[in-house]
PDB file of N, CA and C in Angstrom:
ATOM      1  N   UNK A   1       0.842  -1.163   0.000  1.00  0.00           N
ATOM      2  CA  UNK A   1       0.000   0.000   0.000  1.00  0.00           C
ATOM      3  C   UNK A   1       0.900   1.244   0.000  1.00  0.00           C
ATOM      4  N   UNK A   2       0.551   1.959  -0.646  1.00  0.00           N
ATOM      5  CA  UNK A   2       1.254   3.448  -1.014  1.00  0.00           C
ATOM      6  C   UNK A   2       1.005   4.472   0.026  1.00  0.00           C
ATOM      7  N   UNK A   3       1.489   5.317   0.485  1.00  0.00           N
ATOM      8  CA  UNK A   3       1.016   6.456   1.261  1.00  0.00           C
ATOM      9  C   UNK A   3       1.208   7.656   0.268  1.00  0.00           C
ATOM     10  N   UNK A   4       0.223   8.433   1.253  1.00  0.00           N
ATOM     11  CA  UNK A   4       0.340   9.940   0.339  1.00  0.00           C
ATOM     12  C   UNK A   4       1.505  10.545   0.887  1.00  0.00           C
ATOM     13  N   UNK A   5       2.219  11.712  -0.059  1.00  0.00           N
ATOM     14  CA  UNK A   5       3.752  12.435   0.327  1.00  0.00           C
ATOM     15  C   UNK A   5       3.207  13.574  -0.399  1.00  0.00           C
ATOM     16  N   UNK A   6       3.668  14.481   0.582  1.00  0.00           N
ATOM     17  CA  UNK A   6       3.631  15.913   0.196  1.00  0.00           C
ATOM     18  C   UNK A   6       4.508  16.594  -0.571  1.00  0.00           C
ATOM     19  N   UNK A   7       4.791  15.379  -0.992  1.00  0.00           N
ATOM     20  CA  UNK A   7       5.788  16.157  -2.250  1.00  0.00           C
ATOM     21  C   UNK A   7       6.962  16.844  -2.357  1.00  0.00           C
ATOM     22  N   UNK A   8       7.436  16.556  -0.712  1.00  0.00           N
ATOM     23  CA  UNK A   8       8.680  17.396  -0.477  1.00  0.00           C
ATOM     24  C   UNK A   8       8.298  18.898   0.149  1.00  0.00           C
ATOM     25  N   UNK A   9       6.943  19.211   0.766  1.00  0.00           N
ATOM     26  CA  UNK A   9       6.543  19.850   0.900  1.00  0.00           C
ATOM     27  C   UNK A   9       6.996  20.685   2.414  1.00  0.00           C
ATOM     28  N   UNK A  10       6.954  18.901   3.449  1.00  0.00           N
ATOM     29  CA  UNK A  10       7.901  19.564   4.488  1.00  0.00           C
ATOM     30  C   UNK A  10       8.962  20.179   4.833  1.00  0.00           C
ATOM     31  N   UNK A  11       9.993  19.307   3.829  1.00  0.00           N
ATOM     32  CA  UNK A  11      11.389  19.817   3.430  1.00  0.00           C
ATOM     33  C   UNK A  11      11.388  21.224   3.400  1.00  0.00           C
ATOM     34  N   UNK A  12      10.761  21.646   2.181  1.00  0.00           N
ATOM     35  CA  UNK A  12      10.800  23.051   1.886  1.00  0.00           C
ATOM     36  C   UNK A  12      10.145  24.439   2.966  1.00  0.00           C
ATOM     37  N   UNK A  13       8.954  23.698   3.755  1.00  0.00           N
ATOM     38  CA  UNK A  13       8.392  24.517   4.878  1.00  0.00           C
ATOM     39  C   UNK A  13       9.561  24.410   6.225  1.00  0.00           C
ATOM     40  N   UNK A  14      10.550  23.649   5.647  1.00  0.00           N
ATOM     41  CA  UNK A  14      11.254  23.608   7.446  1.00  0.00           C
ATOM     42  C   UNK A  14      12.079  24.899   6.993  1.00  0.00           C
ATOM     43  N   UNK A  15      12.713  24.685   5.691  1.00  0.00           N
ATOM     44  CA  UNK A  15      13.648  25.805   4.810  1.00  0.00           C
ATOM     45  C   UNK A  15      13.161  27.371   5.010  1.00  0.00           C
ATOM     46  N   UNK A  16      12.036  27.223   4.662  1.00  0.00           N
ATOM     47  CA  UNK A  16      11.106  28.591   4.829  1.00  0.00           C
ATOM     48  C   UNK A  16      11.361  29.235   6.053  1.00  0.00           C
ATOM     49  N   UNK A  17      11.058  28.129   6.976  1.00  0.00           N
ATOM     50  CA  UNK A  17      10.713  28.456   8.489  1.00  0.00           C
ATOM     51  C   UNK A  17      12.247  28.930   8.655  1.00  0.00           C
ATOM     52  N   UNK A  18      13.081  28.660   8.544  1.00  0.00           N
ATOM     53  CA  UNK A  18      14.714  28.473   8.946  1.00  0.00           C
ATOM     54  C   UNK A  18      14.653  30.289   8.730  1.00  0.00           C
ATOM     55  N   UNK A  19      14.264  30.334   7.039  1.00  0.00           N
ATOM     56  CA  UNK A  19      14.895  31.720   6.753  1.00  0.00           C
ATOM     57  C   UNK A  19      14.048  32.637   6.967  1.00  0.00           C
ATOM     58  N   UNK A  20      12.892  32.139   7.454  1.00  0.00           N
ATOM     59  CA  UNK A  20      11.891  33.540   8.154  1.00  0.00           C
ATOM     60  C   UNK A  20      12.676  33.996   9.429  1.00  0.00           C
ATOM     61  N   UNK A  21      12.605  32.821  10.793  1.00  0.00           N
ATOM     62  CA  UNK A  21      13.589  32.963  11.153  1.00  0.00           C
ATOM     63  C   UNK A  21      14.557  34.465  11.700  1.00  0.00           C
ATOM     64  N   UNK A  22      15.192  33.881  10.940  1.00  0.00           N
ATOM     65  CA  UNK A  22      16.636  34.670  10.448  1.00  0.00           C
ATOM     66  C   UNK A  22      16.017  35.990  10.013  1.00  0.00           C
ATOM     67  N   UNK A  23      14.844  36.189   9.508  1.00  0.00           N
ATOM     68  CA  UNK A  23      14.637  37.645   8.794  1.00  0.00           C
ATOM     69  C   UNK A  23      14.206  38.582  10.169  1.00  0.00           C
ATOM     70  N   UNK A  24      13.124  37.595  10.958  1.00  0.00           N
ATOM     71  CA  UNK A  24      12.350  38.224  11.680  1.00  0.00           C
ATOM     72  C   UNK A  24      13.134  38.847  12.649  1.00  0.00           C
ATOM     73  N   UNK A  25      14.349  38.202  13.232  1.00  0.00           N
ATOM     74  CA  UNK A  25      14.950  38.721  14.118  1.00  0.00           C
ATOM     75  C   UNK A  25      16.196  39.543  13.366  1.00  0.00           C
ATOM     76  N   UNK A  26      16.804  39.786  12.042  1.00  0.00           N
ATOM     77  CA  UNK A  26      17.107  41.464  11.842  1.00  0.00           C
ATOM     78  C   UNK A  26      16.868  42.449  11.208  1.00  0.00           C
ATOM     79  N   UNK A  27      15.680  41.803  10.162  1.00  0.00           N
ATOM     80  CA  UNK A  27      14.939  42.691   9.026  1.00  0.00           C
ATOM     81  C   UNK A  27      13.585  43.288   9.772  1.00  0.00           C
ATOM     82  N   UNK A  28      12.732  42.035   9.880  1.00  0.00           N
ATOM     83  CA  UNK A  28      11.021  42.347  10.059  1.00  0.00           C
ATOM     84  C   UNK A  28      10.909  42.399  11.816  1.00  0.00           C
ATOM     85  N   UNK A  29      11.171  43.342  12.077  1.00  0.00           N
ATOM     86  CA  UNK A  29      11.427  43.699  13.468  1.00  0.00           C
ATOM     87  C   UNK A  29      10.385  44.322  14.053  1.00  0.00           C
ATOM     88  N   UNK A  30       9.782  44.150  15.266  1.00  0.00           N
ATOM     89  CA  UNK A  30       8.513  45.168  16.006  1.00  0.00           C
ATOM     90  C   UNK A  30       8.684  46.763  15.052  1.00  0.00           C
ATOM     91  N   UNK A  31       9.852  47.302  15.793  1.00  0.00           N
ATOM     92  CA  UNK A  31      10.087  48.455  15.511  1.00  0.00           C
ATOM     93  C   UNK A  31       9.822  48.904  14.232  1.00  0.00           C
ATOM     94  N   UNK A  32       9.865  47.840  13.225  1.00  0.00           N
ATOM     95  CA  UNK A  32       9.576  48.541  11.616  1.00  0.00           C
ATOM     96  C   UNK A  32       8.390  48.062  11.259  1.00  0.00           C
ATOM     97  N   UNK A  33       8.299  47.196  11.963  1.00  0.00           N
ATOM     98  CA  UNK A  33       6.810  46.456  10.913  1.00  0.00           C
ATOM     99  C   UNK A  33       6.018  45.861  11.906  1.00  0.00           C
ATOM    100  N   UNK A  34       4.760  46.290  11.765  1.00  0.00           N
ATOM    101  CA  UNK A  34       3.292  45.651  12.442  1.00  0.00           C
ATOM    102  C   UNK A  34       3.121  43.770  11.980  1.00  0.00           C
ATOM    103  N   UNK A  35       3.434  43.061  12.725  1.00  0.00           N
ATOM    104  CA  UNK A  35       3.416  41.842  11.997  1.00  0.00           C
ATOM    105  C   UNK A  35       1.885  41.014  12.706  1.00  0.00           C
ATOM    106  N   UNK A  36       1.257  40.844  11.762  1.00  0.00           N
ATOM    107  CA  UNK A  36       0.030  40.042  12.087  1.00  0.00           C
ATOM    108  C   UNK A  36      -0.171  38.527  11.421  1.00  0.00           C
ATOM    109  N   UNK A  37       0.040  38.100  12.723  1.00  0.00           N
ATOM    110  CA  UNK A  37       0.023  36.414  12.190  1.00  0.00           C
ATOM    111  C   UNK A  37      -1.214  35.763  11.457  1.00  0.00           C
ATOM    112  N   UNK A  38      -1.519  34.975  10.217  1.00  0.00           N
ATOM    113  CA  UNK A  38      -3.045  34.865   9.899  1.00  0.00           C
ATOM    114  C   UNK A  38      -3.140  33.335   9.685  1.00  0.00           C
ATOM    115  N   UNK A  39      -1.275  32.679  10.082  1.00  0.00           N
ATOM    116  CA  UNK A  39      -1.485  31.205   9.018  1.00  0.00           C
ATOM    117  C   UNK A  39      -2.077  29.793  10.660  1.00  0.00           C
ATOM    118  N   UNK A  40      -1.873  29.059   9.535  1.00  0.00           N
ATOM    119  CA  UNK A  40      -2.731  27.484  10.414  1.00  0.00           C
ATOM    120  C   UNK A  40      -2.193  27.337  11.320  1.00  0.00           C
ATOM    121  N   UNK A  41      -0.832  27.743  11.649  1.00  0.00           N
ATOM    122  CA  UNK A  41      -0.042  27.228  12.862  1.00  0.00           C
ATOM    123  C   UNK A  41      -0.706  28.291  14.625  1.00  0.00           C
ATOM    124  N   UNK A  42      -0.996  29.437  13.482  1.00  0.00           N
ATOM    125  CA  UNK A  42      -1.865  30.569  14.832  1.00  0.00           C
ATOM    126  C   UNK A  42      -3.008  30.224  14.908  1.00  0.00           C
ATOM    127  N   UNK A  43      -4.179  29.930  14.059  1.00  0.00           N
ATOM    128  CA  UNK A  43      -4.995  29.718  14.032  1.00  0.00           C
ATOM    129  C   UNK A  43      -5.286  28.444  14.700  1.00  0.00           C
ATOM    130  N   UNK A  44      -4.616  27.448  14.736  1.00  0.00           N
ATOM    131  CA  UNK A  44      -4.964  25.821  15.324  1.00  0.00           C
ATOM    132  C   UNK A  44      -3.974  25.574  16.501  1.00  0.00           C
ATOM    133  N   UNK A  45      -2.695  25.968  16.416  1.00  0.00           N
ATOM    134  CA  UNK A  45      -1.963  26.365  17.808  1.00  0.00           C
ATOM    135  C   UNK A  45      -1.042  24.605  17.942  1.00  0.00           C
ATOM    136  N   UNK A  46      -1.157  23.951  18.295  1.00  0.00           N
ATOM    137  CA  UNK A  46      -0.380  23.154  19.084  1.00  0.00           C
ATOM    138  C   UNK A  46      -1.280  21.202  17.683  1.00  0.00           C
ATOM    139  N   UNK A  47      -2.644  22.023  17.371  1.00  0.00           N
ATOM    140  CA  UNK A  47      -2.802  21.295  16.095  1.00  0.00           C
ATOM    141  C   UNK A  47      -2.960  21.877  14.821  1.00  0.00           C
ATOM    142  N   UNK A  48      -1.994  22.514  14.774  1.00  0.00           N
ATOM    143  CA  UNK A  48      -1.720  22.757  13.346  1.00  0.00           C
ATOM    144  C   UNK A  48      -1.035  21.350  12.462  1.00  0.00           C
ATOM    145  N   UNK A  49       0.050  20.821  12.950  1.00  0.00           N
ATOM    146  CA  UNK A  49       0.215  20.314  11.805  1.00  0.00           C
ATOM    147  C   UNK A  49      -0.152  18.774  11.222  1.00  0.00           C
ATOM    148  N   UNK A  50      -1.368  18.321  12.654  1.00  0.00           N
ATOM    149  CA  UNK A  50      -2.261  17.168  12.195  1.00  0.00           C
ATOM    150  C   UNK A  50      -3.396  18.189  11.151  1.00  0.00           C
ATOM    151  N   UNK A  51      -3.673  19.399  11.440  1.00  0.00           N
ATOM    152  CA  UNK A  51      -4.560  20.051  10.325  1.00  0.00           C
ATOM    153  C   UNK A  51      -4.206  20.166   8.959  1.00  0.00           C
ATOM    154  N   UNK A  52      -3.145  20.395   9.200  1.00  0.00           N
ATOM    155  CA  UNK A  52      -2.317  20.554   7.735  1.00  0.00           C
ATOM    156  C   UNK A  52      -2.341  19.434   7.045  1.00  0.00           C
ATOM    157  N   UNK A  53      -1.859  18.495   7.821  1.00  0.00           N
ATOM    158  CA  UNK A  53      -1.341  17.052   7.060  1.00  0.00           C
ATOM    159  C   UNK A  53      -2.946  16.522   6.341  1.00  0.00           C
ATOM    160  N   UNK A  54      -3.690  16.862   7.504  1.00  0.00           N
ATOM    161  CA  UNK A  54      -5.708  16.488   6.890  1.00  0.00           C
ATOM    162  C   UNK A  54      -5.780  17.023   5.334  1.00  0.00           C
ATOM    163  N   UNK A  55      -5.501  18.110   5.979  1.00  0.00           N
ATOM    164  CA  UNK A  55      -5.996  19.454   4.653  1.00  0.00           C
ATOM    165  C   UNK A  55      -5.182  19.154   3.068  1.00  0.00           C
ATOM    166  N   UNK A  56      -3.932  19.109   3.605  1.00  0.00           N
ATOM    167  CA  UNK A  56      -2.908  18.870   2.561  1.00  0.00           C
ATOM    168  C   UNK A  56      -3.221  17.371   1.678  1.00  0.00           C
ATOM    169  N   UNK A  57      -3.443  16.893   2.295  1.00  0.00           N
ATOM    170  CA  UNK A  57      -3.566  15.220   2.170  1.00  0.00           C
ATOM    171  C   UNK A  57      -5.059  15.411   1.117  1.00  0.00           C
ATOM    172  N   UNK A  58      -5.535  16.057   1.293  1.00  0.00           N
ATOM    173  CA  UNK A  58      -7.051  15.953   0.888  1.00  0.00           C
ATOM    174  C   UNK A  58      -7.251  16.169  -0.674  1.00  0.00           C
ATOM    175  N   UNK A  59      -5.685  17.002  -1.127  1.00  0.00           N
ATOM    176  CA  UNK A  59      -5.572  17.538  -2.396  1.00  0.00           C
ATOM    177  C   UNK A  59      -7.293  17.773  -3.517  1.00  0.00           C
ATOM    178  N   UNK A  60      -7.856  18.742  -2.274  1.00  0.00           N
ATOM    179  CA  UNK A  60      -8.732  19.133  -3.592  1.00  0.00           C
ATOM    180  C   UNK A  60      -8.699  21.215  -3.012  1.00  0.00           C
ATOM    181  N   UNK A  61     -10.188  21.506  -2.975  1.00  0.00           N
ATOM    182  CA  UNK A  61      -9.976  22.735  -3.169  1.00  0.00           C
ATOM    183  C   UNK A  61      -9.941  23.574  -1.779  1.00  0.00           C
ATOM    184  N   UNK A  62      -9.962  22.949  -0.332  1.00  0.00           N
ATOM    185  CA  UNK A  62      -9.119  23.198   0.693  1.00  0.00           C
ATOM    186  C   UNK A  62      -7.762  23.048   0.810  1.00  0.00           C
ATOM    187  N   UNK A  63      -7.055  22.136   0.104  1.00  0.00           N
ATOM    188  CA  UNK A  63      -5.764  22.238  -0.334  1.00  0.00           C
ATOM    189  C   UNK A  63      -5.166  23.999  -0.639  1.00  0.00           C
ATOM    190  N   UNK A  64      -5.833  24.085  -1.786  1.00  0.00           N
ATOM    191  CA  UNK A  64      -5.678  25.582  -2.774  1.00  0.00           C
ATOM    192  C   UNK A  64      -5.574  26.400  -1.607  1.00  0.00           C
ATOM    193  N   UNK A  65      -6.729  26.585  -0.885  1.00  0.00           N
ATOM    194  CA  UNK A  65      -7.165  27.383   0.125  1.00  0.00           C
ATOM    195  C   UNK A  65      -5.413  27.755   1.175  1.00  0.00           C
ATOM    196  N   UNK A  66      -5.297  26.456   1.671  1.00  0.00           N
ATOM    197  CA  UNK A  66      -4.193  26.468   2.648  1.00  0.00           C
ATOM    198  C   UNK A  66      -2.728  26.648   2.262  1.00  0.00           C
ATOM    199  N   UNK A  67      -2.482  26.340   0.777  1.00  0.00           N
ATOM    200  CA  UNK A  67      -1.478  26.795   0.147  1.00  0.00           C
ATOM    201  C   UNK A  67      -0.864  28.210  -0.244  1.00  0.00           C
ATOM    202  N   UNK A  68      -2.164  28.673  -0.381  1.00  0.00           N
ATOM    203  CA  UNK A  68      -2.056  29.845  -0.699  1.00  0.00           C
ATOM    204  C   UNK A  68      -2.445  31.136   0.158  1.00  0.00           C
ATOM    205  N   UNK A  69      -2.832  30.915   1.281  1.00  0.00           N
ATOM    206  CA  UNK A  69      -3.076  31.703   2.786  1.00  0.00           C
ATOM    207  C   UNK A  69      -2.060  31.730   2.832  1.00  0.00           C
ATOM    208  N   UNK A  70      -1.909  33.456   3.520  1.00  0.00           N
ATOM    209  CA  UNK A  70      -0.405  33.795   3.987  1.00  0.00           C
ATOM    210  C   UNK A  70      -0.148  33.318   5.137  1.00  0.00           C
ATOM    211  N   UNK A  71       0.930  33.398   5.957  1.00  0.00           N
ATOM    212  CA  UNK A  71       1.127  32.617   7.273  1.00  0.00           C
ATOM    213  C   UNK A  71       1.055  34.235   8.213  1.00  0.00           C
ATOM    214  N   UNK A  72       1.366  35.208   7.639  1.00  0.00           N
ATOM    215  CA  UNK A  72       1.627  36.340   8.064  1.00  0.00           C
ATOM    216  C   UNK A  72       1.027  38.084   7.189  1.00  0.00           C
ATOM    217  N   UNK A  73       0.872  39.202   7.663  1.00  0.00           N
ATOM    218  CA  UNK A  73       0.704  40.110   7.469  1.00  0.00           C
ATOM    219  C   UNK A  73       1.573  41.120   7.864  1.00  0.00           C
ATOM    220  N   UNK A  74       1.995  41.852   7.033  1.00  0.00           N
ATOM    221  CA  UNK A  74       3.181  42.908   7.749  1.00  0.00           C
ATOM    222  C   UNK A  74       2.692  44.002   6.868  1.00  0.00           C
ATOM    223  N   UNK A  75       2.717  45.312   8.562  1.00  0.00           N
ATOM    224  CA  UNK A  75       2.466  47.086   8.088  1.00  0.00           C
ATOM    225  C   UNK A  75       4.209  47.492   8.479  1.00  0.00           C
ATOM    226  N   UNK A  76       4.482  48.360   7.508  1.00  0.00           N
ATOM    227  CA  UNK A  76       5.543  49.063   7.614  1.00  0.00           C
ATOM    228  C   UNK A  76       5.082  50.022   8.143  1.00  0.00           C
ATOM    229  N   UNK A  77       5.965  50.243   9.217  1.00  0.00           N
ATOM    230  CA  UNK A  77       5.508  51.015  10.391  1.00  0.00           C
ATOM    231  C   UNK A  77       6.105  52.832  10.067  1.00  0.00           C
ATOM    232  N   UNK A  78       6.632  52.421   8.993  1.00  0.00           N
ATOM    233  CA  UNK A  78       7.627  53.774   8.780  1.00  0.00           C
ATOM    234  C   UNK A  78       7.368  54.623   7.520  1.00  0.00           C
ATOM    235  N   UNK A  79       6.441  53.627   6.401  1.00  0.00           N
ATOM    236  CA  UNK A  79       5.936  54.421   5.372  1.00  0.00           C
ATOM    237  C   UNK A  79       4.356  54.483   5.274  1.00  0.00           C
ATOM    238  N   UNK A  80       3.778  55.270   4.319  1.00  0.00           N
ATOM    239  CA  UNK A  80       2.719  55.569   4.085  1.00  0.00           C
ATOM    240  C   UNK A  80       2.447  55.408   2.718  1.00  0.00           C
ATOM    241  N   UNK A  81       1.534  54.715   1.751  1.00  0.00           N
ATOM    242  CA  UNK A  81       1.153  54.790   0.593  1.00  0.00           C
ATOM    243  C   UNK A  81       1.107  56.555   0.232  1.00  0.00           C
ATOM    244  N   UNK A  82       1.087  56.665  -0.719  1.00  0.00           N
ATOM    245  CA  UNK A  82       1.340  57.949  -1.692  1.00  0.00           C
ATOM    246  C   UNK A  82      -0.663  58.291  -1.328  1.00  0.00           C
ATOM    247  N   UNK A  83      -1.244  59.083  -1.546  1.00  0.00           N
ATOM    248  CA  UNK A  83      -2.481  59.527  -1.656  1.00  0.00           C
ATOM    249  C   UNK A  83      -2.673  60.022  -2.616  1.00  0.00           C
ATOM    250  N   UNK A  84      -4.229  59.887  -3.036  1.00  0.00           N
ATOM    251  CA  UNK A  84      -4.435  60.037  -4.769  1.00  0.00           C
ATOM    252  C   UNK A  84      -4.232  61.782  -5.545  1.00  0.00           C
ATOM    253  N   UNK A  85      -3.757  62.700  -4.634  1.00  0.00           N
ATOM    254  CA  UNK A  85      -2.998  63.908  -5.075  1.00  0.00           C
ATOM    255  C   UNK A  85      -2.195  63.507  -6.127  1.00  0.00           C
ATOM    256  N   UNK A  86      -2.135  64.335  -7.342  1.00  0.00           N
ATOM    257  CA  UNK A  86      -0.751  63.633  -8.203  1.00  0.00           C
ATOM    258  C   UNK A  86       0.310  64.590  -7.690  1.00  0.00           C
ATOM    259  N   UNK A  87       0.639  65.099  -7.024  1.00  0.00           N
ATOM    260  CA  UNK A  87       1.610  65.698  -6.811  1.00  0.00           C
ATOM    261  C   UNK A  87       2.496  64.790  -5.482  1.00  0.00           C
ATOM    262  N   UNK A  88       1.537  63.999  -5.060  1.00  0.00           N
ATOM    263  CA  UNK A  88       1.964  63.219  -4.276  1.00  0.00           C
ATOM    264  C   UNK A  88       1.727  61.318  -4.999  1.00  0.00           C
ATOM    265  N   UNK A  89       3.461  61.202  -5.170  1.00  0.00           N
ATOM    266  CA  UNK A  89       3.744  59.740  -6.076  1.00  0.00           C
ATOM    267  C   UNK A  89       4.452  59.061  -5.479  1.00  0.00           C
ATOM    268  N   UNK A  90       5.371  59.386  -4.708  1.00  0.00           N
ATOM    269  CA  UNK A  90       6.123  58.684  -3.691  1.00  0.00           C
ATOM    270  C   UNK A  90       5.512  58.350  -2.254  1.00  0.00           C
ATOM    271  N   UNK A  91       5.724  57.354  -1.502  1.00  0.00           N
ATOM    272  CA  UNK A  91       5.534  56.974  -0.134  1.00  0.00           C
ATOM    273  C   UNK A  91       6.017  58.079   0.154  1.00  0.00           C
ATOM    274  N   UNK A  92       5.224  57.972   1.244  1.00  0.00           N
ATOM    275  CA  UNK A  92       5.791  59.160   2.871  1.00  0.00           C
ATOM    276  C   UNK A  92       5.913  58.450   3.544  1.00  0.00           C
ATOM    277  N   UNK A  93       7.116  58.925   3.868  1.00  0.00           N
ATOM    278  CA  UNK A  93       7.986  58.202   5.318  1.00  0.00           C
ATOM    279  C   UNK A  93       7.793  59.182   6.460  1.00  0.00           C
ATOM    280  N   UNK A  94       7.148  58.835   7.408  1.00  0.00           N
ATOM    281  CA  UNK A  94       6.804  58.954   8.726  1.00  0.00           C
ATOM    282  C   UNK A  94       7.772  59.297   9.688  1.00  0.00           C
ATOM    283  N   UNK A  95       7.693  60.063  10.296  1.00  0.00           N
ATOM    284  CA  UNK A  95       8.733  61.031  11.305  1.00  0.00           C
ATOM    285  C   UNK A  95       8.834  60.303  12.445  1.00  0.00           C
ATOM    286  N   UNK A  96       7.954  59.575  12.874  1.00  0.00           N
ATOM    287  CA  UNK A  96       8.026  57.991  13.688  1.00  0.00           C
ATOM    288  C   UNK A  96       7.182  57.383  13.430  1.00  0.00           C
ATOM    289  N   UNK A  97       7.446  56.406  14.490  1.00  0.00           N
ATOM    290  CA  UNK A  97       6.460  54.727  13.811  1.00  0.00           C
ATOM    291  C   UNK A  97       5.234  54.757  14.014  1.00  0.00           C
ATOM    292  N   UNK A  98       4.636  54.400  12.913  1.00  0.00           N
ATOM    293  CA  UNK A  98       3.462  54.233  13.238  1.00  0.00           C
ATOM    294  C   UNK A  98       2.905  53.820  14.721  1.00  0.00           C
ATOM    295  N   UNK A  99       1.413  54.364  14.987  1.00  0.00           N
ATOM    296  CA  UNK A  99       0.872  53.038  16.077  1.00  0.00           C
ATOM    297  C   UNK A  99      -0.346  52.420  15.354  1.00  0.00           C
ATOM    298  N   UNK A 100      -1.110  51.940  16.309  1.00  0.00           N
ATOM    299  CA  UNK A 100      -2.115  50.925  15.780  1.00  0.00           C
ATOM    300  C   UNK A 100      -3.060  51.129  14.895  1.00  0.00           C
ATOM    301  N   UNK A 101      -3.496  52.880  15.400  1.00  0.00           N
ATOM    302  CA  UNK A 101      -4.218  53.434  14.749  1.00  0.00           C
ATOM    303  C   UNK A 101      -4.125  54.048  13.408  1.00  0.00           C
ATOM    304  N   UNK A 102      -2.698  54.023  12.639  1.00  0.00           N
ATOM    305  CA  UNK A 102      -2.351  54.927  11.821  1.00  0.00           C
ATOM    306  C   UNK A 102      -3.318  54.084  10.529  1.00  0.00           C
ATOM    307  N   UNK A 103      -3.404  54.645   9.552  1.00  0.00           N
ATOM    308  CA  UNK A 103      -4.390  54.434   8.268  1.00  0.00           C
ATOM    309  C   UNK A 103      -2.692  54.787   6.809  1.00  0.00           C
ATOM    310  N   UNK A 104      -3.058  53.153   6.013  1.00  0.00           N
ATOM    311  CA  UNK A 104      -2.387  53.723   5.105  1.00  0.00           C
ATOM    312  C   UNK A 104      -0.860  53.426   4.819  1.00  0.00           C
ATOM    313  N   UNK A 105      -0.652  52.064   5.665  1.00  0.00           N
ATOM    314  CA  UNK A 105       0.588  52.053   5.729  1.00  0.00           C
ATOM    315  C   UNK A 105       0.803  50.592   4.356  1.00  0.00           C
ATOM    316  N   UNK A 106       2.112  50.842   4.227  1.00  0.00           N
ATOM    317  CA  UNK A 106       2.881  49.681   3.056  1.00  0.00           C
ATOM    318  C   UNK A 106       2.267  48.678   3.706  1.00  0.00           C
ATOM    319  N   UNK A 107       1.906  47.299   3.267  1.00  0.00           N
ATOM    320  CA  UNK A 107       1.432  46.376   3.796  1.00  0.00           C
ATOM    321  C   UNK A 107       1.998  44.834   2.878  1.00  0.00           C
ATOM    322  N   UNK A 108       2.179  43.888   3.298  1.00  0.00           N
ATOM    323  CA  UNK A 108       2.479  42.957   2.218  1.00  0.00           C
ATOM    324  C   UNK A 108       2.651  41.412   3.028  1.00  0.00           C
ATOM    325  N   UNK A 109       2.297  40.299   2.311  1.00  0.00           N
ATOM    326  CA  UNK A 109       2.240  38.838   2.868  1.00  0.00           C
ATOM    327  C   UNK A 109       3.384  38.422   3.486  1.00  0.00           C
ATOM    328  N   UNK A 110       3.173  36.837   4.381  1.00  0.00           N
ATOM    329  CA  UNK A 110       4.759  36.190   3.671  1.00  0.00           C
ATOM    330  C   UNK A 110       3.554  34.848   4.018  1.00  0.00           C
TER     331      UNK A 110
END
């Protein structure tokens, strides 16, 4: 009897994990960036990765779903999108860091 394999899937999520890692503690830092956790491991906590293995294993369109959910959300705490003025095209960079409340900041997955 055959089992299902993720295809090398762990391999590459331990890799990931290694070099997030490494980023979070000298790139994606409190101080610069609002980081909001959104993936299965926050969401399910201590069963995440019997969820995963369910989900993954299932290869149909909860698969898609979990593949492609970010694990994370990050606000740059230090810029501001441009506003629809055309005289204004460049980010504004912020004289300090944002707080919780600020509206408008760079935003992007991992």
């Amino acid at each position: 009897m055959s089992t299902l394999g993720s295809g090398g899937f762990s391999s590459r999520s331990d890799r990931t994990e290694s070099f997030v890692q490494a980023i979070e503690s000298t790139i994606l830092t409190a101080e610069r960036y609002f980081n909001i956790q959104t993936g299965i491991e926050h969401r399910f906590g201590d069963q995440a990765k019997p969820v995963h293995d369910l989900l993954y294993n299932s290869m149909g369109p909860t698969t898609d779903l979990l593949r492609y959910f970010p694990d994370n959300l990050y606000l740059d705490r230090h810029r501001q999108k441009p506003t629809w003025e055309p005289k204004l095209v460049a980010p504004r960079t912020l004289p300090e860091p944002a707080n919780q409340k600020s509206i408008g900041l760079f935003s992007f997955f991992r």
